[in-house]
Structure formats: C-alpha cells, structure tokens
C-alpha atoms as a PDB file:
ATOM      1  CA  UNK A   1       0.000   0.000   0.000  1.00  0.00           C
ATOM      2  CA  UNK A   2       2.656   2.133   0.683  1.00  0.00           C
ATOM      3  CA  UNK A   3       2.620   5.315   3.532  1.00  0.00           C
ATOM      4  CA  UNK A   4       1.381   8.781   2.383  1.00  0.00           C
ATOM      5  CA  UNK A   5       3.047  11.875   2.675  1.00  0.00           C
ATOM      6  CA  UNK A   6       0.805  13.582   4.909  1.00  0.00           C
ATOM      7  CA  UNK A   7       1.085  11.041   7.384  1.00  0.00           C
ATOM      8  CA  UNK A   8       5.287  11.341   6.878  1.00  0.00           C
ATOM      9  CA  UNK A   9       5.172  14.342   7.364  1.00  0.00           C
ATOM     10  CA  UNK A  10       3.431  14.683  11.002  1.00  0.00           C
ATOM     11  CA  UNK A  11       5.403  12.556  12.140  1.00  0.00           C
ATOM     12  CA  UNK A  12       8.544  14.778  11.189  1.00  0.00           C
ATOM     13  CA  UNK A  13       6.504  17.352  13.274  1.00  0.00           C
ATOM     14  CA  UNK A  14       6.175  15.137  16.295  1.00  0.00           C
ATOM     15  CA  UNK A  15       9.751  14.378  16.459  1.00  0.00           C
ATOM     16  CA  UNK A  16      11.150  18.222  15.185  1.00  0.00           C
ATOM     17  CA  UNK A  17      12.877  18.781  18.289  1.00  0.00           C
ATOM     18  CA  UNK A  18      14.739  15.672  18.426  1.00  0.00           C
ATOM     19  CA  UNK A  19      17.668  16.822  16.194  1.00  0.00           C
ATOM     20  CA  UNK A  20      18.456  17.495  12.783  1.00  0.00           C
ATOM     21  CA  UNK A  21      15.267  15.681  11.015  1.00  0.00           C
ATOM     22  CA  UNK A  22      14.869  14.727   7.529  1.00  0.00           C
ATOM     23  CA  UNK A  23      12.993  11.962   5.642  1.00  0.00           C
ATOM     24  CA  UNK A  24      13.243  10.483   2.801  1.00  0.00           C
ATOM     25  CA  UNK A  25      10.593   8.629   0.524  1.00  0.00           C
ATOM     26  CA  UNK A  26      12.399   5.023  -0.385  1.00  0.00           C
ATOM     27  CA  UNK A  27      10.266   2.797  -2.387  1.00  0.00           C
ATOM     28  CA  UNK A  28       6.515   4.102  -0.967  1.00  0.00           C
ATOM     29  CA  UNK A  29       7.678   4.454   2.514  1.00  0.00           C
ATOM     30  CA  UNK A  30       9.792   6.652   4.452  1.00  0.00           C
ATOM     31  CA  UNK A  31      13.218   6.518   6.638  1.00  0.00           C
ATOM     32  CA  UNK A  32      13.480   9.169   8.884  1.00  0.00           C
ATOM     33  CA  UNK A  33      17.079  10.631   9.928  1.00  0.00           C
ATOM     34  CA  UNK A  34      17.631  12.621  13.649  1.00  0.00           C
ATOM     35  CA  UNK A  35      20.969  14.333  13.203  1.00  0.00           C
ATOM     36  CA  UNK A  36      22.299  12.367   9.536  1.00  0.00           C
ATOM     37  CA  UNK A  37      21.277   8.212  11.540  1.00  0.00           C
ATOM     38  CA  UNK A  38      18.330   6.711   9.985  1.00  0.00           C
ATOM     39  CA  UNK A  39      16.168   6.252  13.504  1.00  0.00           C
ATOM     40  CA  UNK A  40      12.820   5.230  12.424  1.00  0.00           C
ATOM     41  CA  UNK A  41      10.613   4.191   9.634  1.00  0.00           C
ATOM     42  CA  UNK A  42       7.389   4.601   8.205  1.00  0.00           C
ATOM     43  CA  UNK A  43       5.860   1.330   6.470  1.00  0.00           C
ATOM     44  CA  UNK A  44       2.229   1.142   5.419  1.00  0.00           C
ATOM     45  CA  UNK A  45       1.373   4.895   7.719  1.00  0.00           C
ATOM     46  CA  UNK A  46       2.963   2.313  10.599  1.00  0.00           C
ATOM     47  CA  UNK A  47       5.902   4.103  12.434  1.00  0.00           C
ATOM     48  CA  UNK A  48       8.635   1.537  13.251  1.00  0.00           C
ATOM     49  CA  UNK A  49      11.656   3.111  15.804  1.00  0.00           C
ATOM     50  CA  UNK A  50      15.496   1.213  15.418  1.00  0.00           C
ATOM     51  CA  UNK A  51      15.805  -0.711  18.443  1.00  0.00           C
ATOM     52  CA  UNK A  52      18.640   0.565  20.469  1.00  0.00           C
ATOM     53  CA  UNK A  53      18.670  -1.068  24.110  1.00  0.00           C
ATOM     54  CA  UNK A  54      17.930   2.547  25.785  1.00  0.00           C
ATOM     55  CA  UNK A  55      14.546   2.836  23.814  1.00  0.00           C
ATOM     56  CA  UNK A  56      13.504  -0.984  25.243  1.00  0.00           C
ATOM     57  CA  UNK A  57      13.761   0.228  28.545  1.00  0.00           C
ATOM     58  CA  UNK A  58      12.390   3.495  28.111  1.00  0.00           C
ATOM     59  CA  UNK A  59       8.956   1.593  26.358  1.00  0.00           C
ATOM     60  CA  UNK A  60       9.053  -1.043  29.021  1.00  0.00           C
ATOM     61  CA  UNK A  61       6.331  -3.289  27.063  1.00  0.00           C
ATOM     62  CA  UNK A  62       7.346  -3.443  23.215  1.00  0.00           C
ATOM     63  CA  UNK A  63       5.724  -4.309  20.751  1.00  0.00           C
ATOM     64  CA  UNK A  64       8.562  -5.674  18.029  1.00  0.00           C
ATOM     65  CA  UNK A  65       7.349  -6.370  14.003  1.00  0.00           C
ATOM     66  CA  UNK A  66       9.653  -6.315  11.034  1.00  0.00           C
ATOM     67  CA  UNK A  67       8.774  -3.260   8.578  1.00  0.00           C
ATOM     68  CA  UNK A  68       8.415  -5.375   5.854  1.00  0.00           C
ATOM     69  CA  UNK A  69       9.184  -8.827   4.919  1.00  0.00           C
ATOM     70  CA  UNK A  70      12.516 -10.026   5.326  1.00  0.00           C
ATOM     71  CA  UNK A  71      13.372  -7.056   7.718  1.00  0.00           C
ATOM     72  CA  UNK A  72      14.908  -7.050  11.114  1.00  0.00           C
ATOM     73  CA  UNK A  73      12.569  -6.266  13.918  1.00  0.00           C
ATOM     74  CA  UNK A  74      11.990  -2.898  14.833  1.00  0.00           C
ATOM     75  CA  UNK A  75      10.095  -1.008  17.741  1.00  0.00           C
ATOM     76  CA  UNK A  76       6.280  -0.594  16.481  1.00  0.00           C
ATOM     77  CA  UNK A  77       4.660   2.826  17.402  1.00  0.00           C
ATOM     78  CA  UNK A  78       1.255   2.536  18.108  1.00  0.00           C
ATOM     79  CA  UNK A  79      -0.828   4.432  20.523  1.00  0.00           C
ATOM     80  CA  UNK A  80       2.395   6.451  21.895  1.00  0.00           C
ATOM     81  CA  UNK A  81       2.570   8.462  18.021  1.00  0.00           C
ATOM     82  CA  UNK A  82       0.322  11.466  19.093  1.00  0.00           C
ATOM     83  CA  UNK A  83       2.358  12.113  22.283  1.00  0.00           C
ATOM     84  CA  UNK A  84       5.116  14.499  20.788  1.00  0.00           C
ATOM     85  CA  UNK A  85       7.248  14.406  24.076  1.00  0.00           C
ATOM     86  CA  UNK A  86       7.157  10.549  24.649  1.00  0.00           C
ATOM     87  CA  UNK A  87       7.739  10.073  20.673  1.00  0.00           C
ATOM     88  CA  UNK A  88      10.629  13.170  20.790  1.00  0.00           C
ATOM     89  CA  UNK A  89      12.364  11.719  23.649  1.00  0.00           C
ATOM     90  CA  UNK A  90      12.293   8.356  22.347  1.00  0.00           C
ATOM     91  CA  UNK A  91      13.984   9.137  19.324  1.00  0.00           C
ATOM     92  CA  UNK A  92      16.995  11.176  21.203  1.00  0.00           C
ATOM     93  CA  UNK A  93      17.572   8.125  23.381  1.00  0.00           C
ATOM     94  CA  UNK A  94      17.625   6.065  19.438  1.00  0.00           C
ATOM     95  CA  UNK A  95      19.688   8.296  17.916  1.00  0.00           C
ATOM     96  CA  UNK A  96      22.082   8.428  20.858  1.00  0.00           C
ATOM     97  CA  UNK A  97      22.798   5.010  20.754  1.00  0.00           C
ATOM     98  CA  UNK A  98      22.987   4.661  16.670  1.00  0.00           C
ATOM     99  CA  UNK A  99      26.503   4.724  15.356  1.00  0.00           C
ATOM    100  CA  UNK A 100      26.800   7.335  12.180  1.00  0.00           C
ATOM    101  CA  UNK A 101      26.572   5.635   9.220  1.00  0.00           C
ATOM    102  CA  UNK A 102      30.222   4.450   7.469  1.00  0.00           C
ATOM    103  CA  UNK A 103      30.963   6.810   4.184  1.00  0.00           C
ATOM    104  CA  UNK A 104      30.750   4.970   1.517  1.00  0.00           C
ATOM    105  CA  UNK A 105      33.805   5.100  -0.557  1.00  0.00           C
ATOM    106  CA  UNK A 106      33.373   5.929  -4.288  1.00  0.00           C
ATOM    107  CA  UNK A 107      35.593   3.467  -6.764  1.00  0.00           C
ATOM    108  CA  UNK A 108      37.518   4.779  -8.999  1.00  0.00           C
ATOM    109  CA  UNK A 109      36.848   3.476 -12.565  1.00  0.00           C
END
C-alpha cells in the first residue's frame, strides 16, 4: 500500500525537536534521519523506531514487528505516536545510541 506523505510528514513534526530531522521517501515508505542516523521508519502509515537497548527500557512493554518482509525487527509505534514528548524523547535516546553511518567510498573506474 505504501505510507502517504501527509502522514510522513506529522510525524517529522512530532519528532522536530529531536535533532536534525529529515525523511526520505524510499520505495513508498519513508526513513526518517535525527541528526544524519536513519532512527525510524514509516511502512504502510505504521511508524517503526530502530531498536537501540535505551529505547527498550524506556517503552518497558514493546511491541517488536519487522517493517516489511525479510526485515529485522523494529520497535512498532502505536498508541504512543500522538504524544510528541514521549515520541521526541524516544527518538533522542535512538539516535544516541545509533553509530553514524560508514561513508561509503566511491571506486575509482
């Protein structure tokens, strides 16, 4: 089905304070980036957080899913989406714990 844009992007509002926040549209759904780390995606309007050891024990009872098949499981986002603060902090404590992603380097040809 894919996730729409409107939905992407109020969920880029609830987590604006978080960091530096982008997203990008990647075949129908959405990654979102908090300061240049891909924290959280958004699969069929379904908002999936990376799970980082901090965020399990800030959730306490997660609810784990792979965004789509074949995927590694992630933290599902259900009825915590609409509070801004619980989603904000959340995604600090993800992107804390997220290495930045390794440069790719280009080969020469």
């Amino acid at each position: 089905m894919g996730s729409t844009l409107d939905f992407a992007e109020y969920i880029a509002s609830q987590i604006d304070t978080a960091g530096e926040v982008s997203y990008r549209k990647m075949f129908g759904e959405y990654a979102f980036y908090v300061n240049g780390k891909v924290v959280a995606l958004l699969c069929d309007n379904q908002l999936y957080i990376k799970p980082t050891e901090g965020g399990r024990l800030f959730i306490g009872d997660v609810v784990e899913a792979p965004p789509y098949p074949g995927a590694k499981n992630c933290f599902l986002i259900d009825d915590k989406m609409s509070d801004k603060q619980w989603l904000t902090h959340l995604v600090k404590i993800t992107e804390n714990e997220l290495p930045l992603p390794v440069k790719k380097i280009k080969k020469k040809r």
